[in-house]
Every structure is written in structure tokens, then in C-alpha cells.
PDB file of N, CA and C in Angstrom:
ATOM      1  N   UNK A   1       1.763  57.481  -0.894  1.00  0.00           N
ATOM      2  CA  UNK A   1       1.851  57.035   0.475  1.00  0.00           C
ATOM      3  C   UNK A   1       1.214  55.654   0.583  1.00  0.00           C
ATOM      4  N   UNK A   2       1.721  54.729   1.648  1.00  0.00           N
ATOM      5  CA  UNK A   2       1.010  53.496   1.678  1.00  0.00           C
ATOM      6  C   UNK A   2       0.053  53.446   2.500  1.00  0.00           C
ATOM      7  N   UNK A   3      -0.385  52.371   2.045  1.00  0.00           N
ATOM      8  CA  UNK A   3      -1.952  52.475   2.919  1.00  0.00           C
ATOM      9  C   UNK A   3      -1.949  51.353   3.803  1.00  0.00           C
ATOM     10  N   UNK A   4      -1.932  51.668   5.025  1.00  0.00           N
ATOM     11  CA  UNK A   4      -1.652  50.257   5.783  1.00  0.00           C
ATOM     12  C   UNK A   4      -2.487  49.504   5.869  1.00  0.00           C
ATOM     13  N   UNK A   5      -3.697  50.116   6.081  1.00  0.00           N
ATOM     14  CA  UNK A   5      -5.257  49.159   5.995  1.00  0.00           C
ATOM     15  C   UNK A   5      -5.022  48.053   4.759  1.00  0.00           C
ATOM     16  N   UNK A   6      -4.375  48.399   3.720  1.00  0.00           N
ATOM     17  CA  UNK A   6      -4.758  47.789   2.395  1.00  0.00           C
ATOM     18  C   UNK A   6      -3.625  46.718   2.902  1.00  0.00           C
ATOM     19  N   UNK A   7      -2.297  47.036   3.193  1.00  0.00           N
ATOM     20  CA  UNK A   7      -0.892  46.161   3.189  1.00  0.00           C
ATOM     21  C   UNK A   7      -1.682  44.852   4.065  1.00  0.00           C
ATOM     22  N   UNK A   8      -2.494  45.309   5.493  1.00  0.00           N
ATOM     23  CA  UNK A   8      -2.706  44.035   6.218  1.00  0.00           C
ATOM     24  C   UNK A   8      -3.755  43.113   5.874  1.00  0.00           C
ATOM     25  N   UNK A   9      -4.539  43.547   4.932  1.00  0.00           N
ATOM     26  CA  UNK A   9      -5.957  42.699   4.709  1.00  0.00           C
ATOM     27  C   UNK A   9      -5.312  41.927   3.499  1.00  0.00           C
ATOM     28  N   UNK A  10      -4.609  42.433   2.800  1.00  0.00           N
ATOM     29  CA  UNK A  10      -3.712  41.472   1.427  1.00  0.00           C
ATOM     30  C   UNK A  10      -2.670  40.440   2.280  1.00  0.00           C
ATOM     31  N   UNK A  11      -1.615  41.191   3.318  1.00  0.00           N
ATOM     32  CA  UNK A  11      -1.142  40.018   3.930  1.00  0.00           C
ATOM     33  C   UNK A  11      -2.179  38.969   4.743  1.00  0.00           C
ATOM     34  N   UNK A  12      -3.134  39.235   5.107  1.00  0.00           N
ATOM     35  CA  UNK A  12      -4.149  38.363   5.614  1.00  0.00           C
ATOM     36  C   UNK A  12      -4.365  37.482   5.185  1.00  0.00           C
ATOM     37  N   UNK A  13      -4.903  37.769   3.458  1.00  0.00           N
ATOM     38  CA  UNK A  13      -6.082  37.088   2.742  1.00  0.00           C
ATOM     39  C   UNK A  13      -4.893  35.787   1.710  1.00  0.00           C
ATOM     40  N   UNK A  14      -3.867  36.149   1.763  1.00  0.00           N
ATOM     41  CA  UNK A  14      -2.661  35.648   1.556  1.00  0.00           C
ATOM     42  C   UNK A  14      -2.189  34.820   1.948  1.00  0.00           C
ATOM     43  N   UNK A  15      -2.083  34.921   3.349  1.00  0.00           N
ATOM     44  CA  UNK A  15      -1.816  33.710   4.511  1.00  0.00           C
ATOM     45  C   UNK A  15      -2.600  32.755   4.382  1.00  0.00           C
ATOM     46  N   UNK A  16      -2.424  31.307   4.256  1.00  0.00           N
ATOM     47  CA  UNK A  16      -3.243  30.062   3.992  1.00  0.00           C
ATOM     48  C   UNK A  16      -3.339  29.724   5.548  1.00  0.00           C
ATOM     49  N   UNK A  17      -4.232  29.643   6.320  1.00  0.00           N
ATOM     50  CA  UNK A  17      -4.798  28.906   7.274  1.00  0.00           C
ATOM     51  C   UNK A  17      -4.546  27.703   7.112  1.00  0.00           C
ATOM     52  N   UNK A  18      -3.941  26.817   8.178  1.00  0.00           N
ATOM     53  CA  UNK A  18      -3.851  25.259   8.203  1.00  0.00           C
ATOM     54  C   UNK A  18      -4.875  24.535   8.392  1.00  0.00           C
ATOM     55  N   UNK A  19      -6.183  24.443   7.985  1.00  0.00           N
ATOM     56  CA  UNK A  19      -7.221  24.059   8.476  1.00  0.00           C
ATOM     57  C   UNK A  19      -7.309  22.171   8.413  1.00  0.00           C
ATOM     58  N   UNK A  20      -7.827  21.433   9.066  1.00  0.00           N
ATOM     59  CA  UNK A  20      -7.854  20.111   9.055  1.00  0.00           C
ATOM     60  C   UNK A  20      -7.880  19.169   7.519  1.00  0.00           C
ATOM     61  N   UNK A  21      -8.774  19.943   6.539  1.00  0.00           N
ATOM     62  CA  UNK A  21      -8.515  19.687   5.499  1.00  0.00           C
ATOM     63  C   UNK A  21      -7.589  19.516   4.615  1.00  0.00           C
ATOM     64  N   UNK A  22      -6.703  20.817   4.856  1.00  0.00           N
ATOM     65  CA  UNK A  22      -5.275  20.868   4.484  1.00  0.00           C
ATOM     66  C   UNK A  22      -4.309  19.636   5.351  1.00  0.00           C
ATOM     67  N   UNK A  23      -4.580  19.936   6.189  1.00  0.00           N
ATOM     68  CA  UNK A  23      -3.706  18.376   6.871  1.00  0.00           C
ATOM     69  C   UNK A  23      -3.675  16.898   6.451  1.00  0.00           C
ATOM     70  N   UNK A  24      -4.708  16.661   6.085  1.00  0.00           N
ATOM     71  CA  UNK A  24      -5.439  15.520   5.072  1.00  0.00           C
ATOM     72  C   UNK A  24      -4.963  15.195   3.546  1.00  0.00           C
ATOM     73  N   UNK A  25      -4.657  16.322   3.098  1.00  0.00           N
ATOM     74  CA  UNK A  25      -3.888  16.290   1.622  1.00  0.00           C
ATOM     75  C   UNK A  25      -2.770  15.326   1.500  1.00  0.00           C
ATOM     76  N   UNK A  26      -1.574  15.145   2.711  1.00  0.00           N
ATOM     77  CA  UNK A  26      -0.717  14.051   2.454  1.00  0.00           C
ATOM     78  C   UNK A  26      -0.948  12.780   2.573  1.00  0.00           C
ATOM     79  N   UNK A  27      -2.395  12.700   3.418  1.00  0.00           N
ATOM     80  CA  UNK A  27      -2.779  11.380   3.564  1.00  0.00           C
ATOM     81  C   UNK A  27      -3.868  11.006   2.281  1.00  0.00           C
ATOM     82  N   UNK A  28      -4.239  12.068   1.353  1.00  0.00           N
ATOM     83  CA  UNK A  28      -5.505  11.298   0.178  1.00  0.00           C
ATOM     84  C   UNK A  28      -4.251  11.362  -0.792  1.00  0.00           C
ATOM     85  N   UNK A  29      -2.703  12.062  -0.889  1.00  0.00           N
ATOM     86  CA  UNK A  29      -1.541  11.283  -1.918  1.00  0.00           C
ATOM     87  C   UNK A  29      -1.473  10.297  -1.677  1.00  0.00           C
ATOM     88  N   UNK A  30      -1.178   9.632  -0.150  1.00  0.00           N
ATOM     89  CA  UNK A  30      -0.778   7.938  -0.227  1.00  0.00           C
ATOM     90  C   UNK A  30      -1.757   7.200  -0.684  1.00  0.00           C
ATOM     91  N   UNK A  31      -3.183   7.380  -0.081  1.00  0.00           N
ATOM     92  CA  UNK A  31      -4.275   6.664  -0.557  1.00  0.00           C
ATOM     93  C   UNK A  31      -4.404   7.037  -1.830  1.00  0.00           C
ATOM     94  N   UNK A  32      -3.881   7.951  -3.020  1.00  0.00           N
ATOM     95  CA  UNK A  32      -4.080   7.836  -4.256  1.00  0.00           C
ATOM     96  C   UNK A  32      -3.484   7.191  -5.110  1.00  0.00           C
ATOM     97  N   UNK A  33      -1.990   6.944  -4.293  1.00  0.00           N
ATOM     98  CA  UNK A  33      -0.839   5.875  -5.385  1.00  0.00           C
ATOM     99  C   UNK A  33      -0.902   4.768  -4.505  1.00  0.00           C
ATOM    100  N   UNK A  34      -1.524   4.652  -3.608  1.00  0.00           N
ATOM    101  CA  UNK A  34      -1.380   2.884  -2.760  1.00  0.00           C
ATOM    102  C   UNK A  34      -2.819   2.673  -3.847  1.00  0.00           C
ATOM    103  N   UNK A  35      -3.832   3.506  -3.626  1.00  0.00           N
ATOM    104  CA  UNK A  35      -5.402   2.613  -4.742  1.00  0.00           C
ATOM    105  C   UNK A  35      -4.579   2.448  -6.096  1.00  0.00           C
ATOM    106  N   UNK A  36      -3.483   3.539  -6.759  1.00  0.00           N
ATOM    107  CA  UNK A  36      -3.316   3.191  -8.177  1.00  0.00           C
ATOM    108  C   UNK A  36      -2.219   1.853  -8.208  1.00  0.00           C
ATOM    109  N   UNK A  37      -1.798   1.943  -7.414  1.00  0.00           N
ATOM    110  CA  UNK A  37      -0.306   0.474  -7.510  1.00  0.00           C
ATOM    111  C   UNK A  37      -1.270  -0.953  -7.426  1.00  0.00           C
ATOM    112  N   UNK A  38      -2.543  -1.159  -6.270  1.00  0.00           N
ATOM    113  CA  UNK A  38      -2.976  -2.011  -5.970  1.00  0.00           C
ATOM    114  C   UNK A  38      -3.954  -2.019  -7.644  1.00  0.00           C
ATOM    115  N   UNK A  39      -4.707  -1.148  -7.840  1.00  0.00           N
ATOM    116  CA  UNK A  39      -5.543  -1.484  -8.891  1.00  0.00           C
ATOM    117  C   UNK A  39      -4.845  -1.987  -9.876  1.00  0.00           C
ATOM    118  N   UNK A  40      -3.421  -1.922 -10.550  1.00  0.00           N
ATOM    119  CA  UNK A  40      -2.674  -2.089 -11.286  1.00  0.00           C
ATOM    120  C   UNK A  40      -2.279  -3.372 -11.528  1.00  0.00           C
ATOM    121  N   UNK A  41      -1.364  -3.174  -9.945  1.00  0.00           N
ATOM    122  CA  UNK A  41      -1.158  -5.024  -9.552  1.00  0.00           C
ATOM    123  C   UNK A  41      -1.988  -5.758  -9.647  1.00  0.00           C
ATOM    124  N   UNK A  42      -3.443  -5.857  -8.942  1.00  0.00           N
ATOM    125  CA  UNK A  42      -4.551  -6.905  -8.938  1.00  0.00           C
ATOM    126  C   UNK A  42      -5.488  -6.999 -10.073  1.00  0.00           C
ATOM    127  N   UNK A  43      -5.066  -6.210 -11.157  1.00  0.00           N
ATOM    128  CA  UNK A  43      -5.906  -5.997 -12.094  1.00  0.00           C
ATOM    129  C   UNK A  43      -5.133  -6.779 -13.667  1.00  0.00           C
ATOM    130  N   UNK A  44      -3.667  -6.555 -13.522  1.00  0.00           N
ATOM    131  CA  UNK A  44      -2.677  -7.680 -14.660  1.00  0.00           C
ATOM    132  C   UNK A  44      -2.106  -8.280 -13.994  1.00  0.00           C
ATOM    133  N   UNK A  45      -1.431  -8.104 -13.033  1.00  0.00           N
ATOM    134  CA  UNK A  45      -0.445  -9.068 -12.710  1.00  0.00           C
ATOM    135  C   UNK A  45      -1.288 -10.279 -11.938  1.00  0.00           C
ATOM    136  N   UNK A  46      -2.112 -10.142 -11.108  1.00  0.00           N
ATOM    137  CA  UNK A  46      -2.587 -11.067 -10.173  1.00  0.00           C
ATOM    138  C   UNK A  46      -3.958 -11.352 -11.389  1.00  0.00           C
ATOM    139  N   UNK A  47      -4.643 -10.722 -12.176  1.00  0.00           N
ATOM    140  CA  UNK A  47      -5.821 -10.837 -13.074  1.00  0.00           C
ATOM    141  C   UNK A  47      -6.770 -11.348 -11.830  1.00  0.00           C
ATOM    142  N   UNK A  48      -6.998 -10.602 -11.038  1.00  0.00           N
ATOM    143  CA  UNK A  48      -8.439 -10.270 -10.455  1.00  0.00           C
ATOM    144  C   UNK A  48      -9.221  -8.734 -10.529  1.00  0.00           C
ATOM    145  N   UNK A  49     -10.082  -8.748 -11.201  1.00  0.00           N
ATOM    146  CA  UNK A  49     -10.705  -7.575 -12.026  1.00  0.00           C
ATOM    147  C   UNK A  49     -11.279  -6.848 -10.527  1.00  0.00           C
ATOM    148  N   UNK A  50     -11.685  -7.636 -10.022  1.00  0.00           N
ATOM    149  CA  UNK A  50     -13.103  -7.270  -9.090  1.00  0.00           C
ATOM    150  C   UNK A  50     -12.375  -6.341  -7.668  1.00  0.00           C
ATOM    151  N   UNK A  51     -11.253  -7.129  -7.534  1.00  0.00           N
ATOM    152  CA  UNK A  51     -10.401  -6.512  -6.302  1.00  0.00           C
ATOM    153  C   UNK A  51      -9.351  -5.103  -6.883  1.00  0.00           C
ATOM    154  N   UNK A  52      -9.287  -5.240  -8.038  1.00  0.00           N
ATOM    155  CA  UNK A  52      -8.826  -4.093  -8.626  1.00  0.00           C
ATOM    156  C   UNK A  52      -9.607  -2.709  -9.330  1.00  0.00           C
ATOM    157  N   UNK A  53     -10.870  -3.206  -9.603  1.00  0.00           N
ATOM    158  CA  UNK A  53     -11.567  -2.484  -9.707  1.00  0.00           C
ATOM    159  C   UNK A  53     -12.378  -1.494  -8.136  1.00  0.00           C
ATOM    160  N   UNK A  54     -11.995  -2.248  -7.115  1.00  0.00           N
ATOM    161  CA  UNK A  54     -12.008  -1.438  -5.828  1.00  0.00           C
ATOM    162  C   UNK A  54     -11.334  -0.661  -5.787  1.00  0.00           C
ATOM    163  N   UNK A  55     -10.129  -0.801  -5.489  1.00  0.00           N
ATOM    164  CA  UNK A  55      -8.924   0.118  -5.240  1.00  0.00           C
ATOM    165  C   UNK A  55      -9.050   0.774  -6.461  1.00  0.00           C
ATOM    166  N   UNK A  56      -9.331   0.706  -7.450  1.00  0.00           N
ATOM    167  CA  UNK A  56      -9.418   1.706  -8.341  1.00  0.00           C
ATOM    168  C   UNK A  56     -10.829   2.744  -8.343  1.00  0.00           C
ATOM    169  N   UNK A  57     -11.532   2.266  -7.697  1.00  0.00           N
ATOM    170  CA  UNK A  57     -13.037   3.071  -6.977  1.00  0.00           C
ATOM    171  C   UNK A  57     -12.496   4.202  -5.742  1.00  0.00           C
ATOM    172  N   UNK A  58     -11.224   3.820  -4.931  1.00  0.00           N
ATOM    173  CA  UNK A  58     -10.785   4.427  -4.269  1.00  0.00           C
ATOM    174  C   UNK A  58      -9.943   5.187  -4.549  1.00  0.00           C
ATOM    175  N   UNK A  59      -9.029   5.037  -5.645  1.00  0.00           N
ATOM    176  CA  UNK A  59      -8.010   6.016  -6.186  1.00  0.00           C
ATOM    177  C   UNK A  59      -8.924   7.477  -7.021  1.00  0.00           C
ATOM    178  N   UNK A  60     -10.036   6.883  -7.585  1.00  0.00           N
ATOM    179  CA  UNK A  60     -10.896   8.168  -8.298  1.00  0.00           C
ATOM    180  C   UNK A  60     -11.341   9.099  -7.193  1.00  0.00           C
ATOM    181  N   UNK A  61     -12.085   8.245  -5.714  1.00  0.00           N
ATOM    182  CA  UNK A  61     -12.353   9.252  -4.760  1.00  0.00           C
ATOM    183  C   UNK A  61     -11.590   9.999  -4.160  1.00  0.00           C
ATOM    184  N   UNK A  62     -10.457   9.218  -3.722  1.00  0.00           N
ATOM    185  CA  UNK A  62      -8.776  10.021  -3.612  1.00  0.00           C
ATOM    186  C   UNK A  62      -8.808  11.379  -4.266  1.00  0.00           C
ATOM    187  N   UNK A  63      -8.623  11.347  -5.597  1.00  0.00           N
ATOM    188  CA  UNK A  63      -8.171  11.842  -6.378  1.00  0.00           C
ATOM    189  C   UNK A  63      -9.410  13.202  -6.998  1.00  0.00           C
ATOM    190  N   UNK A  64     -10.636  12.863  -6.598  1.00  0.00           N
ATOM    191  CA  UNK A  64     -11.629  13.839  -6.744  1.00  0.00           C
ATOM    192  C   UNK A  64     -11.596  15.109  -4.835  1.00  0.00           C
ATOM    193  N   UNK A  65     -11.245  14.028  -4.045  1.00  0.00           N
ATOM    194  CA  UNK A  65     -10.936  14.895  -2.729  1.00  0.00           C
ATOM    195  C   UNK A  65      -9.943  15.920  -3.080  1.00  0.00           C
ATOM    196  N   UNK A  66      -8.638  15.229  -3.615  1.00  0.00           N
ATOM    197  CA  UNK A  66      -7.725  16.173  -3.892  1.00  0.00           C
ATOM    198  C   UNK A  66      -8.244  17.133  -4.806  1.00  0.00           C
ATOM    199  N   UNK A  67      -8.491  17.036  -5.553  1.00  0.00           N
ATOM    200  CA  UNK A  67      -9.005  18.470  -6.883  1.00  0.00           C
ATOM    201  C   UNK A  67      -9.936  19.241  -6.372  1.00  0.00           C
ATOM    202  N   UNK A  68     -11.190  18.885  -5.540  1.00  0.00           N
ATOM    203  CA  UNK A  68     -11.829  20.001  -4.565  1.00  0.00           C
ATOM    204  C   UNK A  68     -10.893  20.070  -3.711  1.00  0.00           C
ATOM    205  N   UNK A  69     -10.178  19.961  -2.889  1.00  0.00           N
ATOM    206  CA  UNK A  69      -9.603  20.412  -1.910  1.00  0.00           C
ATOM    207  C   UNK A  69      -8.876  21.760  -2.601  1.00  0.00           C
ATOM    208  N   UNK A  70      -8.336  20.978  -3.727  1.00  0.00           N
ATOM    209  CA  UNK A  70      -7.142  22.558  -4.568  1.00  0.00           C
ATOM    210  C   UNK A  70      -8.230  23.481  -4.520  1.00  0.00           C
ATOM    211  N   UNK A  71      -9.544  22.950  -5.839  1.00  0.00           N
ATOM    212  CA  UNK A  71     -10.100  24.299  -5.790  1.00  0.00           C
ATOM    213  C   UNK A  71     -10.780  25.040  -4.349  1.00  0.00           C
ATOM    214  N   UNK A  72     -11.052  24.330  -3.548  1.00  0.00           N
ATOM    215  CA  UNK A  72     -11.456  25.499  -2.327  1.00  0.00           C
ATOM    216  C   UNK A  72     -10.556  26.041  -1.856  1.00  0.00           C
ATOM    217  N   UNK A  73      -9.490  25.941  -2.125  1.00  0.00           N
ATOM    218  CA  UNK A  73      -8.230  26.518  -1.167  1.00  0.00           C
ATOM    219  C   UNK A  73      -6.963  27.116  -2.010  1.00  0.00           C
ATOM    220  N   UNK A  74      -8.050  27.540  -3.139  1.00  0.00           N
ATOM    221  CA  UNK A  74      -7.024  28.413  -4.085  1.00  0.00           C
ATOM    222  C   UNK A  74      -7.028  29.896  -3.569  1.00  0.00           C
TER     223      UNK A  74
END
């Protein structure tokens, strides 16, 4: 026999909540390939180290938001 108590706390715990954080995820992708294109560009093509080494300070924080974000919301 099924156990309904069990069916609704699994569909519960299942369901991902949209929380503000999650909303934020499409905006630290753009800020992760706009910091990697700019660090790229300003770093050979234009050969300014210093302005590319920013945007590349910003693509790592990007990119460390995103990987905690996965793991809390696995």
C-alpha cells in the first residue's frame, strides 16, 4: 500500500524553490563570459595586462558564485 505521508514530503523536498539566488544564476553566466571575452581581448589583442587582469578577477568571482550556488542547491 502507498504511503501518502512519504509520496508528499519526497514531492516536496523535490520541488526546487525559486529563491532570489536562483534568479541571479543567468545574470553571474553573462558576467562570467563578458569577464572571460574582456580578459582575453584586453589581455592579447589590446596587450593591456592590468585591465585584463580585472575582468579576469571578475570572471573567477563569477564563476566561484556559480559553483556555490550549484552546490547549495543540489
Amino acid at each position: 500500500m502507498n504511503d501518502l505521508d512519504r509520496t508528499a514530503e519526497t514531492t516536496a523536498e523535490t520541488t526546487a524553490a525559486t529563491t532570489p539566488v536562483t534568479r541571479m544564476r543567468p545574470l553571474l553566466w553573462l558576467v562570467l563570459v563578458v569577464g572571460v571575452v574582456a580578459n582575453v581581448t584586453l589581455s592579447n589583442v589590446l596587450d593591456n595586462p592590468w585591465a585584463g587582469s580585472a575582468f579576469g578577477v571578475l570572471a573567477l568571482a563569477s564563476g566561484a558564485a556559480l559553483a556555490v550556488n550549484h552546490y547549495r542547491n543540489r
